[in-house]
PDB file of N, CA and C in Angstrom:
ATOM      1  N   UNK A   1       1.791   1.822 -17.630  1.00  0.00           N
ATOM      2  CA  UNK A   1       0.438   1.818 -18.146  1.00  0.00           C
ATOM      3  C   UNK A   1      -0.520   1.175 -17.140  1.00  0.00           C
ATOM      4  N   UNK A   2       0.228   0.381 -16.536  1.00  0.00           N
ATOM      5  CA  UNK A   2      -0.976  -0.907 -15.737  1.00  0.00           C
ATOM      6  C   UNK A   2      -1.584   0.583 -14.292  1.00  0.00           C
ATOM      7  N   UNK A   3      -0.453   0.791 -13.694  1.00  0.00           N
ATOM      8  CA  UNK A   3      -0.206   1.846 -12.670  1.00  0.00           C
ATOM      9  C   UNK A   3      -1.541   3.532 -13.359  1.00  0.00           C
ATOM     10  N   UNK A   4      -1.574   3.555 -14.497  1.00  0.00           N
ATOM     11  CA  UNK A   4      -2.649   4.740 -15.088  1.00  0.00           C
ATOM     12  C   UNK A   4      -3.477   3.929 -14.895  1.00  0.00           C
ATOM     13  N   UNK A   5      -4.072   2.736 -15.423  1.00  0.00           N
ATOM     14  CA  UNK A   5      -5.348   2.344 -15.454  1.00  0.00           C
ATOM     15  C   UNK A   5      -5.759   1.988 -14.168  1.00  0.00           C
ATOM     16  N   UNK A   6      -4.341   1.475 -12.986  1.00  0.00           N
ATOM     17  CA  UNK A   6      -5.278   1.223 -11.531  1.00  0.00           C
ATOM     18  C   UNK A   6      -5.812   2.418 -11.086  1.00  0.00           C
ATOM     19  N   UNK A   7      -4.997   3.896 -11.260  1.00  0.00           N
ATOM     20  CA  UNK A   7      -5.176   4.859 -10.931  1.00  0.00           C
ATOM     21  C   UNK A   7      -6.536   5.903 -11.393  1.00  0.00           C
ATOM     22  N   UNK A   8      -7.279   5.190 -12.939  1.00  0.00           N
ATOM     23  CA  UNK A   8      -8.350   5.739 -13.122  1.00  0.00           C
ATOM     24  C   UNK A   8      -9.444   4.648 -12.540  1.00  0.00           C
ATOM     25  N   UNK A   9      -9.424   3.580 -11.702  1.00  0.00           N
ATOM     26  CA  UNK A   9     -10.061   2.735 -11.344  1.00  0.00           C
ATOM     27  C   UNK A   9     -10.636   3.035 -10.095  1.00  0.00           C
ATOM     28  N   UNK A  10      -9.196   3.276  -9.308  1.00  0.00           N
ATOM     29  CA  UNK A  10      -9.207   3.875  -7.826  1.00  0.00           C
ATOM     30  C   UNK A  10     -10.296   5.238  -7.751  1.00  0.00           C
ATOM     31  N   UNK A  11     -10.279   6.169  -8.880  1.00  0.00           N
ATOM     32  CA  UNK A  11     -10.596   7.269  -8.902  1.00  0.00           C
ATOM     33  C   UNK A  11     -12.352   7.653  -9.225  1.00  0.00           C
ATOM     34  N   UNK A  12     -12.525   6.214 -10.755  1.00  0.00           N
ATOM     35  CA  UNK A  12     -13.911   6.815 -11.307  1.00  0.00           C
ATOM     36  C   UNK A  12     -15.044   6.722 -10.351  1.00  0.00           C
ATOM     37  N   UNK A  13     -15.523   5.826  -9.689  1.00  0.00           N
ATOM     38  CA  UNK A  13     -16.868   5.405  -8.616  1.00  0.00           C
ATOM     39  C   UNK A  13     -16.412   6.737  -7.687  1.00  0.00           C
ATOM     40  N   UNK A  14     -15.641   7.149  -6.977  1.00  0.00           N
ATOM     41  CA  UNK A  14     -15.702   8.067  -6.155  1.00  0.00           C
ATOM     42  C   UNK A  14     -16.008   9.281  -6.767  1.00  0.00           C
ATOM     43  N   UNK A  15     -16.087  10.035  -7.706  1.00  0.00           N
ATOM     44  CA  UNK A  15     -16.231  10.597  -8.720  1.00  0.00           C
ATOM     45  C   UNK A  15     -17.394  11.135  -9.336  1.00  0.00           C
ATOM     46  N   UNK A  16     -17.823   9.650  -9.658  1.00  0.00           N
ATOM     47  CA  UNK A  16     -18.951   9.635 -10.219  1.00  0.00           C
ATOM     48  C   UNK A  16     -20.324   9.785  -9.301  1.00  0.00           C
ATOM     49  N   UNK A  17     -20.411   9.546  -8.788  1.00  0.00           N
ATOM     50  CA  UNK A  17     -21.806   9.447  -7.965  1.00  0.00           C
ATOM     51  C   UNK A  17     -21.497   9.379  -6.502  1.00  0.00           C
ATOM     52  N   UNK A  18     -22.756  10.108  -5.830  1.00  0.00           N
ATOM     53  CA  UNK A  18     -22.478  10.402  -4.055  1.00  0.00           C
ATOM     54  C   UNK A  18     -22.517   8.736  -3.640  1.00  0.00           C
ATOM     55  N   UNK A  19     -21.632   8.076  -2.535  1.00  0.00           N
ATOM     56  CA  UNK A  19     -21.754   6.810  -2.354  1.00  0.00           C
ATOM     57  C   UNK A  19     -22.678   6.775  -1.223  1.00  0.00           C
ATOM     58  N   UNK A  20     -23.724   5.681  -0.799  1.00  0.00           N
ATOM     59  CA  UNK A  20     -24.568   5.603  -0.113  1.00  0.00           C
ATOM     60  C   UNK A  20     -24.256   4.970   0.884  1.00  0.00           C
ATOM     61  N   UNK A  21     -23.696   4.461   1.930  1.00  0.00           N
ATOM     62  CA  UNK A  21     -23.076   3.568   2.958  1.00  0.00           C
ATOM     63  C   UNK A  21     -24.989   2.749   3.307  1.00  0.00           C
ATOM     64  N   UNK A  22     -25.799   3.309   3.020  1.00  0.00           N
ATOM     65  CA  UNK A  22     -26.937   1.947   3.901  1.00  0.00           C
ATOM     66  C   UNK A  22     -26.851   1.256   2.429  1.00  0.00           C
ATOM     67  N   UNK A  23     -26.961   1.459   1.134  1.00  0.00           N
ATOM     68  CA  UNK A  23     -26.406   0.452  -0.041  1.00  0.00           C
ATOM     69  C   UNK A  23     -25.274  -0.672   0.403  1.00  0.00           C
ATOM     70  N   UNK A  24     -24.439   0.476   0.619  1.00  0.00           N
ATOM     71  CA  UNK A  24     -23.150  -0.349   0.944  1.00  0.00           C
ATOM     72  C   UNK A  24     -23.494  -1.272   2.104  1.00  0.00           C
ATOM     73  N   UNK A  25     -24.057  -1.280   2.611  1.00  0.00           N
ATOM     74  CA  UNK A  25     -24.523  -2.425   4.126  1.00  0.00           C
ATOM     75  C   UNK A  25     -24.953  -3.537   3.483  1.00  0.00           C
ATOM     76  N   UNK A  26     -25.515  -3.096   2.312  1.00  0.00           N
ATOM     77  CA  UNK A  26     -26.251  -4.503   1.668  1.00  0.00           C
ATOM     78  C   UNK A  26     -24.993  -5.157   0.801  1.00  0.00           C
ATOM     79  N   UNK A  27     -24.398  -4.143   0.491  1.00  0.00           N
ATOM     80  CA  UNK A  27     -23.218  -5.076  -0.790  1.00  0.00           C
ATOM     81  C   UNK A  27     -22.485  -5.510   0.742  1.00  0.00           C
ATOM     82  N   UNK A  28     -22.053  -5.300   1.751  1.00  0.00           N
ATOM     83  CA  UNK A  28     -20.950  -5.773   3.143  1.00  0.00           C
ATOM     84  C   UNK A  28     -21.751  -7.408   3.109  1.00  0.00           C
ATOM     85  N   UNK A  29     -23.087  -7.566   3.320  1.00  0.00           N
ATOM     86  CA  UNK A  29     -24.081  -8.323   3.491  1.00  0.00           C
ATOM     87  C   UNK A  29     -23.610  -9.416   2.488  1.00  0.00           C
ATOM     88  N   UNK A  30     -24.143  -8.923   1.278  1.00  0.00           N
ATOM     89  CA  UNK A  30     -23.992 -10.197   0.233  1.00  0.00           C
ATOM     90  C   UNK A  30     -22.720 -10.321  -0.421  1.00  0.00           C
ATOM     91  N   UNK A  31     -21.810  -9.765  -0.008  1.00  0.00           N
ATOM     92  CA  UNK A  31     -21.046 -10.435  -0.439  1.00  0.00           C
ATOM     93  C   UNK A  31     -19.110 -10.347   0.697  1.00  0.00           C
ATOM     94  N   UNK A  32     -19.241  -9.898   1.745  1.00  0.00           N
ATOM     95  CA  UNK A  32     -17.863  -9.740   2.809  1.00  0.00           C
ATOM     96  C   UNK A  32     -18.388  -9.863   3.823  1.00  0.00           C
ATOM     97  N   UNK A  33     -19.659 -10.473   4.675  1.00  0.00           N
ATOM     98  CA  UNK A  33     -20.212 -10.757   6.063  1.00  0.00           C
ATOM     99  C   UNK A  33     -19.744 -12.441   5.766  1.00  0.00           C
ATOM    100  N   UNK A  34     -19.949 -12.891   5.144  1.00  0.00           N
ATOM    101  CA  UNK A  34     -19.140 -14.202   5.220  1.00  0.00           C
ATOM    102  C   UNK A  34     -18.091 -14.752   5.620  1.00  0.00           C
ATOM    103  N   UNK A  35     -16.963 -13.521   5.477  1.00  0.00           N
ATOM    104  CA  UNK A  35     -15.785 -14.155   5.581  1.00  0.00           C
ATOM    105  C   UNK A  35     -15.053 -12.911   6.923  1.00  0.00           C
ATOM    106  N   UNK A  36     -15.569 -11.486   6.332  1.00  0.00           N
ATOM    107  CA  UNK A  36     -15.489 -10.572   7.717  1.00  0.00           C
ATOM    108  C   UNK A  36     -16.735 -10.329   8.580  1.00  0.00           C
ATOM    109  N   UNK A  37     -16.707  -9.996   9.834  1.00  0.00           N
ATOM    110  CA  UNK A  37     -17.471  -9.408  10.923  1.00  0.00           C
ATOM    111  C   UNK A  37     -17.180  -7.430  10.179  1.00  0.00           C
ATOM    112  N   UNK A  38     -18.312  -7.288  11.248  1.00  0.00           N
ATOM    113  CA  UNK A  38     -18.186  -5.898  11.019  1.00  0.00           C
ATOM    114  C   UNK A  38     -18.111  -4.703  12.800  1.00  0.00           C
ATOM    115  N   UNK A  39     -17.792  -5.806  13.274  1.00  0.00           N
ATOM    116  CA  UNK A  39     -17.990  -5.547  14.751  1.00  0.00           C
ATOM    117  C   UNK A  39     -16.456  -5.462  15.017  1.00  0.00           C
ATOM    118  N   UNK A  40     -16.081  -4.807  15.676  1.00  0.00           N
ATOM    119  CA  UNK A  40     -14.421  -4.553  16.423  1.00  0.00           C
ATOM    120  C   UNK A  40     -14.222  -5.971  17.527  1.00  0.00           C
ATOM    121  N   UNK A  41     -13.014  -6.560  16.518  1.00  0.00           N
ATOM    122  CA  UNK A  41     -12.616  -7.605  17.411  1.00  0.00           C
ATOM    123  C   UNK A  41     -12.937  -9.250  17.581  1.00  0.00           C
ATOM    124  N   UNK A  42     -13.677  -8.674  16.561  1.00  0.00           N
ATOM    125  CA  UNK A  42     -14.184 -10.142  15.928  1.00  0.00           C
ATOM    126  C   UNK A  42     -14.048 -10.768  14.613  1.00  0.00           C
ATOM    127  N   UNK A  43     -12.722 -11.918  14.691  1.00  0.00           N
ATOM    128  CA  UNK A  43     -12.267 -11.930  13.457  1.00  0.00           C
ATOM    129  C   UNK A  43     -13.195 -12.915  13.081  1.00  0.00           C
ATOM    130  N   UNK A  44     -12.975 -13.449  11.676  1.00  0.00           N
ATOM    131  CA  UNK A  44     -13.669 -14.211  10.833  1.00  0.00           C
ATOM    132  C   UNK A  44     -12.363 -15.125  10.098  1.00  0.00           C
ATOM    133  N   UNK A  45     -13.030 -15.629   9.370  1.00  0.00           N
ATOM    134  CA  UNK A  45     -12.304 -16.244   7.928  1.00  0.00           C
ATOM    135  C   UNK A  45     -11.034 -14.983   7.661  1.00  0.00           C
ATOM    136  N   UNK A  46     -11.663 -13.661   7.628  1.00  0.00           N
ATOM    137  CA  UNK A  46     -10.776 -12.293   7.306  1.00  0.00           C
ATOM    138  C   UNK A  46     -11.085 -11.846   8.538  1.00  0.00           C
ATOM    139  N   UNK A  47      -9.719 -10.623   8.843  1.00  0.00           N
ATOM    140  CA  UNK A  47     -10.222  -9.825  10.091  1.00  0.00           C
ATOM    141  C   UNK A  47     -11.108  -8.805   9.986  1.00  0.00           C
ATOM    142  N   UNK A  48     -11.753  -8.526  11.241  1.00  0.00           N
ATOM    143  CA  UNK A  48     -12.867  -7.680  11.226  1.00  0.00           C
ATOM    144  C   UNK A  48     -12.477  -6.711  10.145  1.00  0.00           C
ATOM    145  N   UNK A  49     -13.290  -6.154   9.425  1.00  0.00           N
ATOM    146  CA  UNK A  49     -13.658  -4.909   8.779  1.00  0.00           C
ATOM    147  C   UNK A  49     -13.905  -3.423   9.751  1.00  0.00           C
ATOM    148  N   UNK A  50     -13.964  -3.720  11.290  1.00  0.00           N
ATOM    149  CA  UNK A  50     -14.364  -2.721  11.872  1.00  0.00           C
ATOM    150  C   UNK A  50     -13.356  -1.565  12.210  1.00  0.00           C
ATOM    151  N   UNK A  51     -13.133  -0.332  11.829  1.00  0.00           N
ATOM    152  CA  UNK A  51     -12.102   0.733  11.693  1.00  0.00           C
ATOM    153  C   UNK A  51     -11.354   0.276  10.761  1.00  0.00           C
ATOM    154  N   UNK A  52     -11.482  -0.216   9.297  1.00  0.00           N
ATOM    155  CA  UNK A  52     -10.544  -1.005   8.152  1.00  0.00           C
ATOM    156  C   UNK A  52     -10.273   1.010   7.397  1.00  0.00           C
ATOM    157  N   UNK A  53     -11.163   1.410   7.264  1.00  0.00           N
ATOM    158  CA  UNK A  53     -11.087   2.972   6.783  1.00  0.00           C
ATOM    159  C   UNK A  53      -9.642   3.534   7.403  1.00  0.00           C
ATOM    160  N   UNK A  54      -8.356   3.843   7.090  1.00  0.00           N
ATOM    161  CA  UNK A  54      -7.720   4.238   7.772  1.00  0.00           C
ATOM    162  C   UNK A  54      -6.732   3.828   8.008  1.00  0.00           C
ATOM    163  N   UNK A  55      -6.814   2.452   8.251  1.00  0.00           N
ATOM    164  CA  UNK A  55      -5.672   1.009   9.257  1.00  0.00           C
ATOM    165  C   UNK A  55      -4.673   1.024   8.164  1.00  0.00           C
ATOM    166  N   UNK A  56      -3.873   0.647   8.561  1.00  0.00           N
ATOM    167  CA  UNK A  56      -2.181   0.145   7.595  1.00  0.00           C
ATOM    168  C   UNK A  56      -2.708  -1.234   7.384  1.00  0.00           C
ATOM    169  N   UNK A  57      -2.517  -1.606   5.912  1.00  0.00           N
ATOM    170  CA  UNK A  57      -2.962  -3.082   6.121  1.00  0.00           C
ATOM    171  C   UNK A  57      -1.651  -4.371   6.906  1.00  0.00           C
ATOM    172  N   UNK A  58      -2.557  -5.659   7.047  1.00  0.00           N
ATOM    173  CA  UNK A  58      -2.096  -6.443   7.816  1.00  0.00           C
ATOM    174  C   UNK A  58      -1.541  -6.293   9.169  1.00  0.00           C
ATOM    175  N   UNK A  59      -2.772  -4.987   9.680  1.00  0.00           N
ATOM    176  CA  UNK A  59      -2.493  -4.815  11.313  1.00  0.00           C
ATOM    177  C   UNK A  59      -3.373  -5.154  12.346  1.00  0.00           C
ATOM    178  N   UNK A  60      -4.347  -5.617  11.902  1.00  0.00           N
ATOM    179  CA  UNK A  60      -5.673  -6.063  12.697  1.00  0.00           C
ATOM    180  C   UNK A  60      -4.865  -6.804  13.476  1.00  0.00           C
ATOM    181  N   UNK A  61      -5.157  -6.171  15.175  1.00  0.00           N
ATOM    182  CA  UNK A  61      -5.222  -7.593  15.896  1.00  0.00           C
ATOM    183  C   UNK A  61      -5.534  -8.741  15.785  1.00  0.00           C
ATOM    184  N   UNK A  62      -4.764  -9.730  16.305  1.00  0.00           N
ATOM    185  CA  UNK A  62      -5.278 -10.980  17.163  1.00  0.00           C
ATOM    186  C   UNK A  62      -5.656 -11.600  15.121  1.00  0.00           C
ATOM    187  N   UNK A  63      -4.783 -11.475  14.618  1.00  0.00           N
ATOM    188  CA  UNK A  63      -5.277 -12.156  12.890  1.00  0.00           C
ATOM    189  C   UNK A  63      -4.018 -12.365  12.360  1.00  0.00           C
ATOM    190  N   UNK A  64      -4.005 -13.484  11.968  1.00  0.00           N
ATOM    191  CA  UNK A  64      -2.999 -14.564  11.576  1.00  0.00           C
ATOM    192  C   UNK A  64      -2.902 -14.075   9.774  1.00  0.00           C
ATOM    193  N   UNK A  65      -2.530 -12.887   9.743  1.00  0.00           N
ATOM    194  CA  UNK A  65      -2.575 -12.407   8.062  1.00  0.00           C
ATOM    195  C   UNK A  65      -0.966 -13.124   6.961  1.00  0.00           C
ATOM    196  N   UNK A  66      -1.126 -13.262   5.276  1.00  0.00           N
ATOM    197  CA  UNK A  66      -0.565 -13.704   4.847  1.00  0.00           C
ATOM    198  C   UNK A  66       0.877 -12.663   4.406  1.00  0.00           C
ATOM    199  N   UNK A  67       1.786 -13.913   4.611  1.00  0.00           N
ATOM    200  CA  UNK A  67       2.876 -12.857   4.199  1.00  0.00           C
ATOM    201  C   UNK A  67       3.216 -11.640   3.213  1.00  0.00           C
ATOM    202  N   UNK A  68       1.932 -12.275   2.222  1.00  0.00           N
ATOM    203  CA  UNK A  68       1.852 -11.085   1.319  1.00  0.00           C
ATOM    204  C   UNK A  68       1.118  -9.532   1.868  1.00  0.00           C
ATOM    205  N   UNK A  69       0.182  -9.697   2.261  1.00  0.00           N
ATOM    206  CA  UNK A  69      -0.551  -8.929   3.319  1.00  0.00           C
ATOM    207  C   UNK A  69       0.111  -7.772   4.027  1.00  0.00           C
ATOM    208  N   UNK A  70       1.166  -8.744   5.052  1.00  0.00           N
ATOM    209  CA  UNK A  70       2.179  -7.712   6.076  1.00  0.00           C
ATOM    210  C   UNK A  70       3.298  -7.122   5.128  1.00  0.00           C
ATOM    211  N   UNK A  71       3.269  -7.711   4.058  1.00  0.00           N
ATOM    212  CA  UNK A  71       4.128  -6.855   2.841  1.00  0.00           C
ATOM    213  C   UNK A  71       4.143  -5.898   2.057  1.00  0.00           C
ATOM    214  N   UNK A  72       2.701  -5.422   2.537  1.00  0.00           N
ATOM    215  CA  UNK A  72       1.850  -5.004   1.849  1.00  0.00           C
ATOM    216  C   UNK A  72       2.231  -3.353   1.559  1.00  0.00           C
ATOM    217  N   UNK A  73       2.132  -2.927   3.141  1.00  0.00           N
ATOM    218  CA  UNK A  73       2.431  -1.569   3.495  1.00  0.00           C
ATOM    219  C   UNK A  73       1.314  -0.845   2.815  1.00  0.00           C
ATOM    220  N   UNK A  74       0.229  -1.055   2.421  1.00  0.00           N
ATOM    221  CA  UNK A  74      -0.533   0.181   2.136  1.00  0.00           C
ATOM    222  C   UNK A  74      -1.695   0.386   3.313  1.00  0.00           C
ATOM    223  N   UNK A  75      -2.367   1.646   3.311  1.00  0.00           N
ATOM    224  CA  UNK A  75      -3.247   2.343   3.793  1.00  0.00           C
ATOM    225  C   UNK A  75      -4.658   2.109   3.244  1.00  0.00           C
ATOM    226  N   UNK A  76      -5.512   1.984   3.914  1.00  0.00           N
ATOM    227  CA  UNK A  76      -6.789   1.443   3.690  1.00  0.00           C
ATOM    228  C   UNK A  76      -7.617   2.574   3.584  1.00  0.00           C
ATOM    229  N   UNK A  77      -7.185   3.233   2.725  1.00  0.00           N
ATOM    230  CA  UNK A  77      -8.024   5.097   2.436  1.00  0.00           C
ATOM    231  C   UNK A  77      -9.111   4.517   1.281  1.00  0.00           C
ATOM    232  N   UNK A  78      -9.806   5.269   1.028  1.00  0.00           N
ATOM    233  CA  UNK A  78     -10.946   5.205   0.225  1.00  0.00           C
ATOM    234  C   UNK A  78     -10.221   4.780  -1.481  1.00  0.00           C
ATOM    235  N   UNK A  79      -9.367   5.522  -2.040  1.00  0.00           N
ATOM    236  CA  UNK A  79      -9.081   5.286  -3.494  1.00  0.00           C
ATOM    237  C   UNK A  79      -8.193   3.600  -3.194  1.00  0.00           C
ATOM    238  N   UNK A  80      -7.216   3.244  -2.588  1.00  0.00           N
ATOM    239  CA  UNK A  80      -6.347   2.080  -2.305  1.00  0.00           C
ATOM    240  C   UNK A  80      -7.706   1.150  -2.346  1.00  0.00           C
ATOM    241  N   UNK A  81      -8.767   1.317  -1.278  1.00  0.00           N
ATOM    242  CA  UNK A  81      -9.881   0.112  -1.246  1.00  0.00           C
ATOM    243  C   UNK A  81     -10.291   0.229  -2.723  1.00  0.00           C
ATOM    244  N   UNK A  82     -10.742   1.363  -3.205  1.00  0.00           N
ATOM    245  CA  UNK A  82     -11.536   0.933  -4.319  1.00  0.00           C
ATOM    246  C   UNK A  82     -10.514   0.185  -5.842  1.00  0.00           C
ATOM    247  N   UNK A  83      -9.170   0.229  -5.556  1.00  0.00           N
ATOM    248  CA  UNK A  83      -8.280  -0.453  -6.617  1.00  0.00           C
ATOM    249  C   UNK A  83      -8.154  -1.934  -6.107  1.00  0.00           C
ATOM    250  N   UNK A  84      -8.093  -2.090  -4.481  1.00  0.00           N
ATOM    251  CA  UNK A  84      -8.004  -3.446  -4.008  1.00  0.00           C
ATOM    252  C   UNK A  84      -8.809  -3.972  -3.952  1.00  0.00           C
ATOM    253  N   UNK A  85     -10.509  -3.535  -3.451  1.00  0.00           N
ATOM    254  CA  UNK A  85     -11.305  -4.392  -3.885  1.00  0.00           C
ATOM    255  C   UNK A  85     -12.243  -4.708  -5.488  1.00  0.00           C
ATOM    256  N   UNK A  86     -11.334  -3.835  -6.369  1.00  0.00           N
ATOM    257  CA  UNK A  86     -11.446  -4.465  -7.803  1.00  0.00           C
ATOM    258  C   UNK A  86     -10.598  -5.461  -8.086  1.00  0.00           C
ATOM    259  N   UNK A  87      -9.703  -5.446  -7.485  1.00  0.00           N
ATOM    260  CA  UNK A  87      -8.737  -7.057  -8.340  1.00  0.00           C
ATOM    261  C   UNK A  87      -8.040  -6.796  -6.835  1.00  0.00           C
ATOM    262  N   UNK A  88      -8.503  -7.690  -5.736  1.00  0.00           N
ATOM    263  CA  UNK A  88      -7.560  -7.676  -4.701  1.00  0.00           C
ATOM    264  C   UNK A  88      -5.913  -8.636  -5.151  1.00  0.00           C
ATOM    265  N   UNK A  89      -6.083  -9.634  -5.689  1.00  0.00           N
ATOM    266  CA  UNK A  89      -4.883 -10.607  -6.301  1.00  0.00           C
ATOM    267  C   UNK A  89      -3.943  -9.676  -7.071  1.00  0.00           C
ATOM    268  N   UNK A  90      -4.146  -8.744  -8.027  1.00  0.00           N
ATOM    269  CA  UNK A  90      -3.710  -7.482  -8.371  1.00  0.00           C
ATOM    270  C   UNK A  90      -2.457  -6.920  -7.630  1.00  0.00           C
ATOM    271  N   UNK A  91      -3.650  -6.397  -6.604  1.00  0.00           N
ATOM    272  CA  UNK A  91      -3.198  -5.631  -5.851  1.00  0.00           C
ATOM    273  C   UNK A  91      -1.867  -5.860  -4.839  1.00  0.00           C
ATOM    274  N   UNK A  92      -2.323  -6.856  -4.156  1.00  0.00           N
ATOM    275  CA  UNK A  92      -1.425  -7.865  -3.034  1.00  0.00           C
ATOM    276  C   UNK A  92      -1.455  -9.182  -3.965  1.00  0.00           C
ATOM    277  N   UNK A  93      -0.337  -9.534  -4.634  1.00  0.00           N
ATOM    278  CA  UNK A  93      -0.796 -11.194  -5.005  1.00  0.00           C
ATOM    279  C   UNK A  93       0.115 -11.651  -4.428  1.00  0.00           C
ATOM    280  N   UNK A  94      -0.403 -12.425  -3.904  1.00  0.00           N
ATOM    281  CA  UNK A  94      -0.065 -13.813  -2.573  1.00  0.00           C
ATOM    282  C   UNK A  94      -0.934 -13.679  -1.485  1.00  0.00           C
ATOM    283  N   UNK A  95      -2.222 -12.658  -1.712  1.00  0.00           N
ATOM    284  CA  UNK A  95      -2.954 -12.413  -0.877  1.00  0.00           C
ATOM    285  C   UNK A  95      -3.957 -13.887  -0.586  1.00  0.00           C
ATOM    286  N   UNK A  96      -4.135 -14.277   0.850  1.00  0.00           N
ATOM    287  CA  UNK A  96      -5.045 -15.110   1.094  1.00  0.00           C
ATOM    288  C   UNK A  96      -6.485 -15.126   1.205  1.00  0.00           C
ATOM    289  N   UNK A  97      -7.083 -13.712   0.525  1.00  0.00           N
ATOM    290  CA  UNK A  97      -8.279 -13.091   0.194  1.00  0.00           C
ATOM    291  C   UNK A  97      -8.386 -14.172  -0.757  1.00  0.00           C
ATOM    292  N   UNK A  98      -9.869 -15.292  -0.928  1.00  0.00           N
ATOM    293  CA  UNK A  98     -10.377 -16.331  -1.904  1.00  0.00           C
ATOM    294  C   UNK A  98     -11.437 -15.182  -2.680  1.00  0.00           C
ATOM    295  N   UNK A  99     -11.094 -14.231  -2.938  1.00  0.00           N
ATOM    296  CA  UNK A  99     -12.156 -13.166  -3.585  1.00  0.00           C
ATOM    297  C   UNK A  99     -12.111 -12.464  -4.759  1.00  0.00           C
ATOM    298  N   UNK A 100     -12.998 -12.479  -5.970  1.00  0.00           N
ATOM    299  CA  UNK A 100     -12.235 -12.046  -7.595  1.00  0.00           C
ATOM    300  C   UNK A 100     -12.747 -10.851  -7.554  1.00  0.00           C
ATOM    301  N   UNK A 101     -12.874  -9.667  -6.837  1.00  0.00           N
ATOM    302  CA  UNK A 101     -13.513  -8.651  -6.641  1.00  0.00           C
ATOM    303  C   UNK A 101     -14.542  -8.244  -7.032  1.00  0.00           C
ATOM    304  N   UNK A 102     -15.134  -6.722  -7.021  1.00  0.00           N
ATOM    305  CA  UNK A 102     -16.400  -6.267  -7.351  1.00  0.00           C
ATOM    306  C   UNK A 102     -15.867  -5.588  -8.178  1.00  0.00           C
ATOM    307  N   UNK A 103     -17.046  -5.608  -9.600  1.00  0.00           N
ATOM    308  CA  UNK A 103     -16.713  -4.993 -10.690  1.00  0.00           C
ATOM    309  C   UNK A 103     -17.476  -3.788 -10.638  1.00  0.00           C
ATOM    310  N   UNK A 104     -18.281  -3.589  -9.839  1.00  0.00           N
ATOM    311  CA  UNK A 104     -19.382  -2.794 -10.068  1.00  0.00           C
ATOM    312  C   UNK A 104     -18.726  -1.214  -9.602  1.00  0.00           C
ATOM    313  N   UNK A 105     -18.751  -0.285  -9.854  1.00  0.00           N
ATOM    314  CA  UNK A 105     -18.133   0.820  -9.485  1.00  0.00           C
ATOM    315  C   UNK A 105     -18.873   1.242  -8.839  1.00  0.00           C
ATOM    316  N   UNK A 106     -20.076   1.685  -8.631  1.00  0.00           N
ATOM    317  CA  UNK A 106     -21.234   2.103  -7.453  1.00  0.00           C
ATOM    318  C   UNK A 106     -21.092   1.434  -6.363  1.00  0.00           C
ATOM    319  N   UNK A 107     -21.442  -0.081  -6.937  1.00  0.00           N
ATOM    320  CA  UNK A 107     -21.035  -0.907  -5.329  1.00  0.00           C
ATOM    321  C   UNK A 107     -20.332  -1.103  -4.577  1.00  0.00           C
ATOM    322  N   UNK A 108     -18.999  -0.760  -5.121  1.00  0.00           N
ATOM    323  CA  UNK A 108     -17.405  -0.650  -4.921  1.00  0.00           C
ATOM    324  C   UNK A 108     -17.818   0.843  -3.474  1.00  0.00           C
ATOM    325  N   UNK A 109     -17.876   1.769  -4.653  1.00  0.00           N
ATOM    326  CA  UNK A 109     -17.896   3.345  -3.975  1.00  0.00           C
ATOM    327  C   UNK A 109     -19.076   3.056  -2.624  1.00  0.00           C
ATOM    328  N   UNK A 110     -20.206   2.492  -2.658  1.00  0.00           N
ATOM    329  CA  UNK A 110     -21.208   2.498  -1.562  1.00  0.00           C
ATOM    330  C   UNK A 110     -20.669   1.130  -0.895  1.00  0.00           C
ATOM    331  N   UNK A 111     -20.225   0.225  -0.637  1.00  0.00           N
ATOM    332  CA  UNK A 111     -19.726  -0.407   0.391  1.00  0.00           C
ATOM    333  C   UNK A 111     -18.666   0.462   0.918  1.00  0.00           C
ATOM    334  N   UNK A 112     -17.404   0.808   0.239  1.00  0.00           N
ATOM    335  CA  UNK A 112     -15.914   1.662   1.145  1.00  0.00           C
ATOM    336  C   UNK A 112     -17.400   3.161   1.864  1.00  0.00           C
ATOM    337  N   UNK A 113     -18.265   3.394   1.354  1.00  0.00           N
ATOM    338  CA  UNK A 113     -18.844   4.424   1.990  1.00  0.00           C
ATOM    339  C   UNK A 113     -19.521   3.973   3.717  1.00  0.00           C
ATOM    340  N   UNK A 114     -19.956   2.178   3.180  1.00  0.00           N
ATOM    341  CA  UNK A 114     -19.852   1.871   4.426  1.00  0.00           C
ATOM    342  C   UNK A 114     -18.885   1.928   5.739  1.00  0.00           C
ATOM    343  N   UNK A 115     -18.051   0.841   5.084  1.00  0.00           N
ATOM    344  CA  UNK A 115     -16.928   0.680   5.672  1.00  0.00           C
ATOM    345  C   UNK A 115     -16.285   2.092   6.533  1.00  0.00           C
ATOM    346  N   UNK A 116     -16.693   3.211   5.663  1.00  0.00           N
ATOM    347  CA  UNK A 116     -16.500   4.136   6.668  1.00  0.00           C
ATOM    348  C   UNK A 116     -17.230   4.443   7.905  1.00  0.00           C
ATOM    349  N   UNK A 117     -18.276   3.749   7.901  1.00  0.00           N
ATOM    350  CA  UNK A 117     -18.960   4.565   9.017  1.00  0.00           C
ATOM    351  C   UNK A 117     -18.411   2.614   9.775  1.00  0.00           C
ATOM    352  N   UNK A 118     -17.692   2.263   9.795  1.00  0.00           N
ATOM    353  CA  UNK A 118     -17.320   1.135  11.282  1.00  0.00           C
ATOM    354  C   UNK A 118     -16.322   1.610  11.502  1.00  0.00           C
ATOM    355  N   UNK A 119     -16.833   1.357  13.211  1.00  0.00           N
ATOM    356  CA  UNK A 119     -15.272   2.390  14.078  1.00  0.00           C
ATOM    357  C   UNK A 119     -14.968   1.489  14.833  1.00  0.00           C
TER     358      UNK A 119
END
């Protein structure tokens, strides 16, 4: 049951409405420029966000990630972000992400719309 409901979670914001990536610049802004960069190669608190669209997680260079993390084995595709950054602890728990996610399903869908456009 838990596995249906991540799976209509992952699914509804992409779905529902075209995602805007310059929105999404503002949700990166207020609330993941704190702790990630958005520039290639420049880690933070978290590793860069830059080419995160795509990456196997816990592969960022030069980033000291948590064992839960490199355990992780998932793919950083558009539906995986939008289930991980609703309940990242969820998702990976033992994750060293200090973050209770975004509830918002638009904001969810228009930040990963960002996130796509960093290469």
């Amino acid at each position: 049951m838990r596995f249906i409901m991540l799976a209509i979670i992952a699914l509804a914001p992409l779905a529902a409405h075209a995602a805007d990536a310059d929105a999404g610049k503002a949700v990166y802004s207020n609330k993941c420029r704190v702790c990630h960069s958005n520039t290639a190669g420049e880690n933070r608190v978290g590793p860069s966000l830059a080419g995160v669209v795509g990456r196997a997680s816990g592969t960022y260079p030069n980033y000291h990630y948590s064992d839960a993390m490199l355990a992780a084995h998932k793919t950083w595709d558009a539906a995986t972000l939008n289930v991980y950054l609703t309940h990242p602890k969820d998702v990976v728990p033992g994750t060293k992400m200090a973050f209770n996610g975004i509830s918002d399903d638009t904001d969810r869908g228009n930040l990963i719309a960002y996130l796509s456009t960093l290469k």
